[in-house]
C-alpha atoms as a PDB file:
ATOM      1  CA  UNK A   1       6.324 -14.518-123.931  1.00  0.00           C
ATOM      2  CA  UNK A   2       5.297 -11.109-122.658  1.00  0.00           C
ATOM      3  CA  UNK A   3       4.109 -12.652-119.065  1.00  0.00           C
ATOM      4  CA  UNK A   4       7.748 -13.991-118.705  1.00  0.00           C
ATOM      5  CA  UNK A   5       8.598 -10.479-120.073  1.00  0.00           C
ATOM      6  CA  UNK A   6       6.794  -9.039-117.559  1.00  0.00           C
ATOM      7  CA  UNK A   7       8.305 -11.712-114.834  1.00  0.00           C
ATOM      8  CA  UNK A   8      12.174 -10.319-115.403  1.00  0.00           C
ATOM      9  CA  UNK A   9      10.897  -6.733-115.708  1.00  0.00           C
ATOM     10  CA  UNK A  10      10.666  -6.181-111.827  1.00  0.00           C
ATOM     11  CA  UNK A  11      13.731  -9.010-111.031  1.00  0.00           C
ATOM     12  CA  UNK A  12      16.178  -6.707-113.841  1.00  0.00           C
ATOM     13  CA  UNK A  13      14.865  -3.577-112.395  1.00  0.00           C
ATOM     14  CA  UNK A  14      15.979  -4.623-108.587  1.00  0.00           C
ATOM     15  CA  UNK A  15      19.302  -5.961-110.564  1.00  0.00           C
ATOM     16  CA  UNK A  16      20.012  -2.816-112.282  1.00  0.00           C
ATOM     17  CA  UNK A  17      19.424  -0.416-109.018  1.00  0.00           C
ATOM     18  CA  UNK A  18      21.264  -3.008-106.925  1.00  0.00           C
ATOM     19  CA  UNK A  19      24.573  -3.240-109.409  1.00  0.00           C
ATOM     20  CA  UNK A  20      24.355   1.078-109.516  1.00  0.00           C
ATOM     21  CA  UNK A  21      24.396   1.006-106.002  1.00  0.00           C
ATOM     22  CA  UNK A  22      27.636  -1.054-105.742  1.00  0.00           C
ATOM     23  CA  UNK A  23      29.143   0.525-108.155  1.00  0.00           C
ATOM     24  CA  UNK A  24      29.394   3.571-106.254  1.00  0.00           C
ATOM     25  CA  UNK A  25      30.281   1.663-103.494  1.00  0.00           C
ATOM     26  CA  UNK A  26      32.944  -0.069-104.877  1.00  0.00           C
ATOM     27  CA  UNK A  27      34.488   3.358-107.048  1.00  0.00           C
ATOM     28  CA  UNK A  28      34.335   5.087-103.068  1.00  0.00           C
ATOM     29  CA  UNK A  29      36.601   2.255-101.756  1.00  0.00           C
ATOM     30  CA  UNK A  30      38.930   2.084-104.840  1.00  0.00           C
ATOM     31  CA  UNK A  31      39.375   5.984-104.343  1.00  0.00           C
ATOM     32  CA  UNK A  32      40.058   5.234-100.589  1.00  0.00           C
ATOM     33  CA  UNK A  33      37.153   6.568 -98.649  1.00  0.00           C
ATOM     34  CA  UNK A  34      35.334   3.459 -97.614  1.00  0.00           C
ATOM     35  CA  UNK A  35      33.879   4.893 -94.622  1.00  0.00           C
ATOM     36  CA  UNK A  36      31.763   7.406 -95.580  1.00  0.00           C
ATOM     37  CA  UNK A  37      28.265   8.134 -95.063  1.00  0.00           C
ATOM     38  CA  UNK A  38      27.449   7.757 -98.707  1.00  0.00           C
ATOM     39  CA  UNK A  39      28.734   3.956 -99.030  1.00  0.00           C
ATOM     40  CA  UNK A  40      26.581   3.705 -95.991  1.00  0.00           C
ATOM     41  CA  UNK A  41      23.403   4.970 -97.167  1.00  0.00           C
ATOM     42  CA  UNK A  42      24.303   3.101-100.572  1.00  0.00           C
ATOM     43  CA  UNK A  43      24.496  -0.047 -98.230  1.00  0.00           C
ATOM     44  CA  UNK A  44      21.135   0.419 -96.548  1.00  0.00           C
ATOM     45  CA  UNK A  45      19.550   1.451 -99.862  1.00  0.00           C
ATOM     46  CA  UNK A  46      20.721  -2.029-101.156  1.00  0.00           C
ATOM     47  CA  UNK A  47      19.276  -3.659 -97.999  1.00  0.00           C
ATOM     48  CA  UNK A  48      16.100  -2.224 -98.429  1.00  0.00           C
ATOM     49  CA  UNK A  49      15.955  -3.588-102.605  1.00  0.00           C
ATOM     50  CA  UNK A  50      16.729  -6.825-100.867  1.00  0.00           C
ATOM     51  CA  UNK A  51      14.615  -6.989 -97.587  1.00  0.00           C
ATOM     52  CA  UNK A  52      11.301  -4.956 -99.028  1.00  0.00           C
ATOM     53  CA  UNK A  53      12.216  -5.153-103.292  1.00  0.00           C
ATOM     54  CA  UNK A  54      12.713  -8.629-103.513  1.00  0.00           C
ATOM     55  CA  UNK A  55       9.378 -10.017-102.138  1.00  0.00           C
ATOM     56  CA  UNK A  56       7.015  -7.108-103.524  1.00  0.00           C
ATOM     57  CA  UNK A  57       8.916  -8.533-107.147  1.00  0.00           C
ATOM     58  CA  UNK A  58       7.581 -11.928-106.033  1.00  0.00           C
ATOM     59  CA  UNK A  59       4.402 -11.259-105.284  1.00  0.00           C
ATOM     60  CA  UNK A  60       3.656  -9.262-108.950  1.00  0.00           C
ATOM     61  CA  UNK A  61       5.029 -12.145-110.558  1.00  0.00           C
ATOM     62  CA  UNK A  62       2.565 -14.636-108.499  1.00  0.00           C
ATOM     63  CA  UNK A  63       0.152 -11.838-109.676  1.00  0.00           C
ATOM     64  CA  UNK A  64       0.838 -12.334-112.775  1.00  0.00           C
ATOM     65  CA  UNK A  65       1.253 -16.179-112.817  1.00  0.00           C
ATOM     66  CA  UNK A  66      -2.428 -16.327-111.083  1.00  0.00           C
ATOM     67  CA  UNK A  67      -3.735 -13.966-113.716  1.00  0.00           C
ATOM     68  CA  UNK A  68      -2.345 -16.301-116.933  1.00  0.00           C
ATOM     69  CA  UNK A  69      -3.735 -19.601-115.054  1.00  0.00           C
ATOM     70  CA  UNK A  70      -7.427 -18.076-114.322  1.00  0.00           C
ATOM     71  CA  UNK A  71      -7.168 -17.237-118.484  1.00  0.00           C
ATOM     72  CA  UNK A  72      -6.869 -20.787-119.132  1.00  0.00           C
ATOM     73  CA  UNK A  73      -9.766 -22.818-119.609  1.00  0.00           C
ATOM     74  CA  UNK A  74     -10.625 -25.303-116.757  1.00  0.00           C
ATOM     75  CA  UNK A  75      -9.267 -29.128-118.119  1.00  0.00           C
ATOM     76  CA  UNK A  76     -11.699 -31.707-115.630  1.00  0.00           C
ATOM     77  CA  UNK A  77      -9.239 -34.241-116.932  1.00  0.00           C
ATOM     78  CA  UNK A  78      -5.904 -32.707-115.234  1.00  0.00           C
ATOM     79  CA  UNK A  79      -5.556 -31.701-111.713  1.00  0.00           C
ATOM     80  CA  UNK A  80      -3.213 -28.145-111.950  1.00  0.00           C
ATOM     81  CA  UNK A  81      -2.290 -25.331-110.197  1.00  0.00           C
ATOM     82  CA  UNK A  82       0.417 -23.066-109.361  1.00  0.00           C
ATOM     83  CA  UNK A  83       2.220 -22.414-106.628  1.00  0.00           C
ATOM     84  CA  UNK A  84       1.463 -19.781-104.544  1.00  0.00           C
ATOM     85  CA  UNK A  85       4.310 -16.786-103.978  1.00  0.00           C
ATOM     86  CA  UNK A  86       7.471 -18.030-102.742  1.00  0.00           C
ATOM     87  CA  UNK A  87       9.640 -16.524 -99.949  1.00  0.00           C
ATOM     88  CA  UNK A  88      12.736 -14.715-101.823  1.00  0.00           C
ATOM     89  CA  UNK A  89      15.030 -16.150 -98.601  1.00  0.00           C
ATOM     90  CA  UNK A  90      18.252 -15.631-100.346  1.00  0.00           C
ATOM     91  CA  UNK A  91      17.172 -11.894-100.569  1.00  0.00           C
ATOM     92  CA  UNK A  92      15.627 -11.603 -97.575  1.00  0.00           C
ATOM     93  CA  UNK A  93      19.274 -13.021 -95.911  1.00  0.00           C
ATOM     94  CA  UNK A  94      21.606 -11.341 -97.990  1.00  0.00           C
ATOM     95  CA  UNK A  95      19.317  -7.733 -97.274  1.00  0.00           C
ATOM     96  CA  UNK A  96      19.726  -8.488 -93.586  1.00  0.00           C
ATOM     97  CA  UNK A  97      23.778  -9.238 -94.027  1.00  0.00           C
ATOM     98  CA  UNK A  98      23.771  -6.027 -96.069  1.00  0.00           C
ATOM     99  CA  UNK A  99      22.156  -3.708 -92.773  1.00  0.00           C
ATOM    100  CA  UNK A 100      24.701  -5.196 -90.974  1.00  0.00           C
ATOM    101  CA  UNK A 101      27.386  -4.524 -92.806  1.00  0.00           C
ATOM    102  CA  UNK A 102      25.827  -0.843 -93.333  1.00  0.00           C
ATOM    103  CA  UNK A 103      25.884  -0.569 -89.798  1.00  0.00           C
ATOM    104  CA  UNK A 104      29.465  -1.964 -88.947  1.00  0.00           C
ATOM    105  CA  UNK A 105      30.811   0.759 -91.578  1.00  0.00           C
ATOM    106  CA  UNK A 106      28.497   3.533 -89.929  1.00  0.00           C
ATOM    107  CA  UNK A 107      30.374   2.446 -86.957  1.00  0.00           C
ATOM    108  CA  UNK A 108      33.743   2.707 -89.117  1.00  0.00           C
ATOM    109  CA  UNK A 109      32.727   6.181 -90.135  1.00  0.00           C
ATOM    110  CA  UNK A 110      32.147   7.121 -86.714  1.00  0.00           C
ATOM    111  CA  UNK A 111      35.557   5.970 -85.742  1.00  0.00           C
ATOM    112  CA  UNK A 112      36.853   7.762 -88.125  1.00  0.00           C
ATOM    113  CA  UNK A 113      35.764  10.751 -86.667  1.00  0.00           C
ATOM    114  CA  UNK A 114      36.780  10.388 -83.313  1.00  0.00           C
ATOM    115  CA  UNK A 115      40.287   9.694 -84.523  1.00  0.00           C
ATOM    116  CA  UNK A 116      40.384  12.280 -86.585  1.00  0.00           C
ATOM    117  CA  UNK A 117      39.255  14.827 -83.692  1.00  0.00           C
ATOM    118  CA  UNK A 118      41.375  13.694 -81.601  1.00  0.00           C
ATOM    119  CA  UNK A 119      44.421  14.224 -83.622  1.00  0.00           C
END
C-alpha cells in the first residue's frame, strides 16, 4: 500500500503542476490575451514536466518497484521479475507538441508586436 502510495506521489505531483499551469493558461485566453509571454513560458514549463518530469517519475517508481522485489525472498520454484523502467512516450510526445505549440504562440506574441508598432 505505501509503495503504490509512493508510485502516484511523483505521477499526482506532475498532474497537479501540469493542471496549475493550464489553468493560467486557459484564464489568460478567456480574458483575451492569448499571446503573451506568460502563456508562453506556462507552455514551455508544461513541456519541460512532460519531456524531463515524466521519465525522472518513471524511473523512481522502477526504483521503487526494484527495491520491493529485492525485499522478497528468492522462490527457486517461480521464475519472476519485473520489468525494467518504461519509456513515458505519451509524455515524451505530448511535451514535444507542447514546445511547439509554445513556440508557434511566441511567434504569435511577436506578431503581435509588430502589428501593434506599426499601427
Amino acid at each position: 500500500m505505501l509503495l503504490r502510495s509512493a508510485m502516484a506521489f511523483g505521477a499526482g505531483l506532475l498532474a497537479i503542476a501540469g493542471l496549475w499551469l493550464m489553468r493560467g493558461f486557459l484564464q489568460s485566453v478567456a480574458s483575451g490575451d492569448p499571446f503573451g509571454a506568460r502563456n508562453v513560458r506556462r507552455l514551455r514549463t508544461l513541456g519541460f514536466l512532460l519531456v524531463v518530469g515524466a521519465p525522472i517519475v518513471e524511473v523512481v517508481n522502477y526504483s521503487l518497484r526494484e527495491a520491493l522485489f529485492v525485499s522478497i525472498p528468492p522462490v527457486p520454484e517461480f521464475n519472476i521479475g519485473i520489468a525494467g523502467p518504461m519509456l513515458p512516450l505519451a509524455a515524451l510526445l505530448g511535451g514535444l507538441a507542447t514546445f511547439i505549440l509554445a513556440e508557434v504562440f511566441a511567434f504569435g506574441m511577436r506578431l503581435r508586436e509588430d502589428a501593434e508598432a506599426t499601427i
